[in-house]
Structures are given as C-alpha cells and as structure tokens.
C-alpha atoms as a PDB file:
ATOM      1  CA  UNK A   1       0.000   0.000   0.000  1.00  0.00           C
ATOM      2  CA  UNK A   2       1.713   3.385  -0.718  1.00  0.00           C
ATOM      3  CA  UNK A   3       1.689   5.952   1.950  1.00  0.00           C
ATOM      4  CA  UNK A   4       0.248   9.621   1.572  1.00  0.00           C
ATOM      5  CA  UNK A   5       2.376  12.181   1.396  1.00  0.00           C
ATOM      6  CA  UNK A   6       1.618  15.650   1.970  1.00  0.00           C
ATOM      7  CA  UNK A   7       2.319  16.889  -1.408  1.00  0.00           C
ATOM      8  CA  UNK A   8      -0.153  14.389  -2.783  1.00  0.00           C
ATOM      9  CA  UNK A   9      -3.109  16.195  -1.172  1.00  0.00           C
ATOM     10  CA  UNK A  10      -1.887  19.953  -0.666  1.00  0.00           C
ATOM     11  CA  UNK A  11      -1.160  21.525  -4.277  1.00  0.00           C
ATOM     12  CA  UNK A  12       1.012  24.684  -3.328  1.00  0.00           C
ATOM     13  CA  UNK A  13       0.827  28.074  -4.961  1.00  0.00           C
ATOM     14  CA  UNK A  14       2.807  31.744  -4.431  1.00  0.00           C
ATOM     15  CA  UNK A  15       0.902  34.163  -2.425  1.00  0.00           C
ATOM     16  CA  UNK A  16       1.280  36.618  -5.495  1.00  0.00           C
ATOM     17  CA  UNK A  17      -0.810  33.941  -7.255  1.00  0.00           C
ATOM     18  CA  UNK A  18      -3.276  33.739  -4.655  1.00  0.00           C
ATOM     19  CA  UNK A  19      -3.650  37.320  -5.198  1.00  0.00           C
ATOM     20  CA  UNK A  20      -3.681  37.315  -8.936  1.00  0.00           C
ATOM     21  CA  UNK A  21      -5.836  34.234  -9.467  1.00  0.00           C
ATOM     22  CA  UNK A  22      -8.201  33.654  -6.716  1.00  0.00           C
ATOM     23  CA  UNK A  23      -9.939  31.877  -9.111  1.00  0.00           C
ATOM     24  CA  UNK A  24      -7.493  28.863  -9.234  1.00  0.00           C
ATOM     25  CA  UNK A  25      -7.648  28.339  -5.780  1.00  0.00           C
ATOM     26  CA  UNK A  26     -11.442  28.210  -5.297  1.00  0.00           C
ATOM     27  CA  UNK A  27     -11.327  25.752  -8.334  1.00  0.00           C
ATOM     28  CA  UNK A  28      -8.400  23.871  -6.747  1.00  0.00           C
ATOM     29  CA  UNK A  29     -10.262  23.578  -3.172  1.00  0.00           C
ATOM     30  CA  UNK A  30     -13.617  22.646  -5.082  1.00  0.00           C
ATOM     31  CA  UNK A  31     -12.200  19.373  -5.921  1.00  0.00           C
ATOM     32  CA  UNK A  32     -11.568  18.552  -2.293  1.00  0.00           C
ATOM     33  CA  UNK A  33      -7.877  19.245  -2.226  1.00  0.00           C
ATOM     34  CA  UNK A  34      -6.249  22.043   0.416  1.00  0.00           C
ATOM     35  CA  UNK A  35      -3.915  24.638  -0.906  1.00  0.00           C
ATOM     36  CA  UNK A  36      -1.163  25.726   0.727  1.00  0.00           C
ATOM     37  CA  UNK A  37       0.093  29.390   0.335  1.00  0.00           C
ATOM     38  CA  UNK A  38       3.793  30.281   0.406  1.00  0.00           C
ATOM     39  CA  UNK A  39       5.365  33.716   0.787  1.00  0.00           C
ATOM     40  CA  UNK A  40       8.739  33.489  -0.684  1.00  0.00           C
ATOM     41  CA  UNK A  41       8.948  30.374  -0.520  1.00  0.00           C
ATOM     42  CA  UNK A  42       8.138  30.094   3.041  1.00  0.00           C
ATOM     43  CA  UNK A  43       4.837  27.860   4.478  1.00  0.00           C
ATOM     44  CA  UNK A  44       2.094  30.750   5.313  1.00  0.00           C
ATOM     45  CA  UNK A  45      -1.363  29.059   5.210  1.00  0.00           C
ATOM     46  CA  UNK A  46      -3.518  26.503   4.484  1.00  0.00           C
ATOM     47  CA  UNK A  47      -6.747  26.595   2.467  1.00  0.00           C
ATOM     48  CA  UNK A  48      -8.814  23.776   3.299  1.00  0.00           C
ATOM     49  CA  UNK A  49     -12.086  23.453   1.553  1.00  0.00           C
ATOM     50  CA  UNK A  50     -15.333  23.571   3.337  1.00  0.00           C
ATOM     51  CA  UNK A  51     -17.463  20.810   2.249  1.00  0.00           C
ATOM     52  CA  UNK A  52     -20.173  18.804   3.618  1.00  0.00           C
ATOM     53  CA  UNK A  53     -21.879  15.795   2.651  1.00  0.00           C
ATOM     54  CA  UNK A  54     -24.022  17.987   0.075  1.00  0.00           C
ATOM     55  CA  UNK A  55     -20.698  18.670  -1.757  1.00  0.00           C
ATOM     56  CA  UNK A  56     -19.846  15.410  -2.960  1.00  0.00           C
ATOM     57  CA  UNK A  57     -21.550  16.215  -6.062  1.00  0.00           C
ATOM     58  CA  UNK A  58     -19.935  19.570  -6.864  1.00  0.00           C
ATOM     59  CA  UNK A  59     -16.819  17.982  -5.721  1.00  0.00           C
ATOM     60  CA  UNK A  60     -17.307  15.138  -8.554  1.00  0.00           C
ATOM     61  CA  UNK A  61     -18.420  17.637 -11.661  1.00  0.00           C
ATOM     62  CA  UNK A  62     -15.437  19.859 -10.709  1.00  0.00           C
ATOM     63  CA  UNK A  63     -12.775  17.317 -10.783  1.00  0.00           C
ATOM     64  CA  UNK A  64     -14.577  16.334 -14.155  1.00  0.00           C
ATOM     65  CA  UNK A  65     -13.955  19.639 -15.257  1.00  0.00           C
ATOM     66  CA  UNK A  66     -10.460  20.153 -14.531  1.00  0.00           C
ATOM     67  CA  UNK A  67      -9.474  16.990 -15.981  1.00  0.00           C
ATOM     68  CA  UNK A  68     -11.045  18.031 -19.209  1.00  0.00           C
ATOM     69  CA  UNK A  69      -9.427  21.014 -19.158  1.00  0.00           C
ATOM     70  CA  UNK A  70      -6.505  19.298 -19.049  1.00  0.00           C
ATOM     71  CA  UNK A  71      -6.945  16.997 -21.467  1.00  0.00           C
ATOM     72  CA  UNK A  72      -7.897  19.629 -23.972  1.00  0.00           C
ATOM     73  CA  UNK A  73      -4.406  21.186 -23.799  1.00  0.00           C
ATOM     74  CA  UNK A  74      -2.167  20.760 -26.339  1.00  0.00           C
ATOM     75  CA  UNK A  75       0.586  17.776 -25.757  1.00  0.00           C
ATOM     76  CA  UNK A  76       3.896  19.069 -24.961  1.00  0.00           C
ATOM     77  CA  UNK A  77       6.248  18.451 -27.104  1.00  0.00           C
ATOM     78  CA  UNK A  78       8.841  17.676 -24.348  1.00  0.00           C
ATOM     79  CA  UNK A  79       8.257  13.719 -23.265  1.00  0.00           C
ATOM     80  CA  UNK A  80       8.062  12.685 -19.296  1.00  0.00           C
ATOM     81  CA  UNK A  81      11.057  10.404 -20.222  1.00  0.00           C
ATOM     82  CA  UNK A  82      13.138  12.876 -21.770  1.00  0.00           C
ATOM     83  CA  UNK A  83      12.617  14.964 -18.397  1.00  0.00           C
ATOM     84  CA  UNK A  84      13.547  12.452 -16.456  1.00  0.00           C
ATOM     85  CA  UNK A  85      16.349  11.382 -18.147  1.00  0.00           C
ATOM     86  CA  UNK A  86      17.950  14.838 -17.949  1.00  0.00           C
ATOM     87  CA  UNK A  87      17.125  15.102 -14.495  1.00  0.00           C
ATOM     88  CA  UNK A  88      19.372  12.650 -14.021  1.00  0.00           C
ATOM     89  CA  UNK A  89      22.101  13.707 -15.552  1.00  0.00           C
END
C-alpha cells in the first residue's frame, strides 16, 4: 500500500498567485484538495475546503472539469522520459 504524502493532497501556490488568481484556488479547493500558500517560498497558510456531505456532487463535476481542461491542452512536445532522463544527468 503506498503511503500519503503531503504533497499528494496539498497543491502549493505563491501568495502573489493567490492574489492574482483567486480563481485557481477556489477551483483547486472545489475538488476537495487544500492549498497551501507560500510567501517566498516560506509555508504561510492553508486553504482547506469547506465541504459537507451535500458537496460530494460539486466535488465530482469539478474534478470532471479540470481533468477536461486538461486533457484539452495541447501535448507538450517535451516527453516525461526525456525529463527524467535529464534530471538525471
């Protein structure tokens, strides 16, 4: 069974993008996940979504939504392997 790690659950963003694109974040904390907020660089909060058994729902059609935004982006032209590889190096 693979363990949980923080970074799985917490997607972390720049308070200057908090700022700029509150959007993102309510989008990001409709899905369920927390967001944490750094200030260079440094932990500052956590955004936790407020949900209740109602939410499920939303919670479902938004993750739906993100991943077809997502998928409707255009392939990079860089490949996960060639990342890693040079990652590496």
């Amino acid at each position: 069974m693979r363990q949980t790690v923080l970074s799985d659950i917490v997607k972390t963003i720049s308070l200057r993008t908090l700022v700029r694109e509150p959007l993102k974040v309510k989008r990001i904390t409709r899905t369920g996940a927390s967001v944490q907020v750094t200030d260079n660089g440094k932990p500052l909060w956590i955004l936790q979504p407020a949900t209740s058994p109602d939410d499920e729902a939303e919670r479902l059609r938004a993750t739906d939504a993100m991943l077809d935004e997502v998928l409707r982006e255009k392939p990079s032209e860089v490949s996960a392997a060639g990342l890693l590889e040079e990652s590496r190096r």
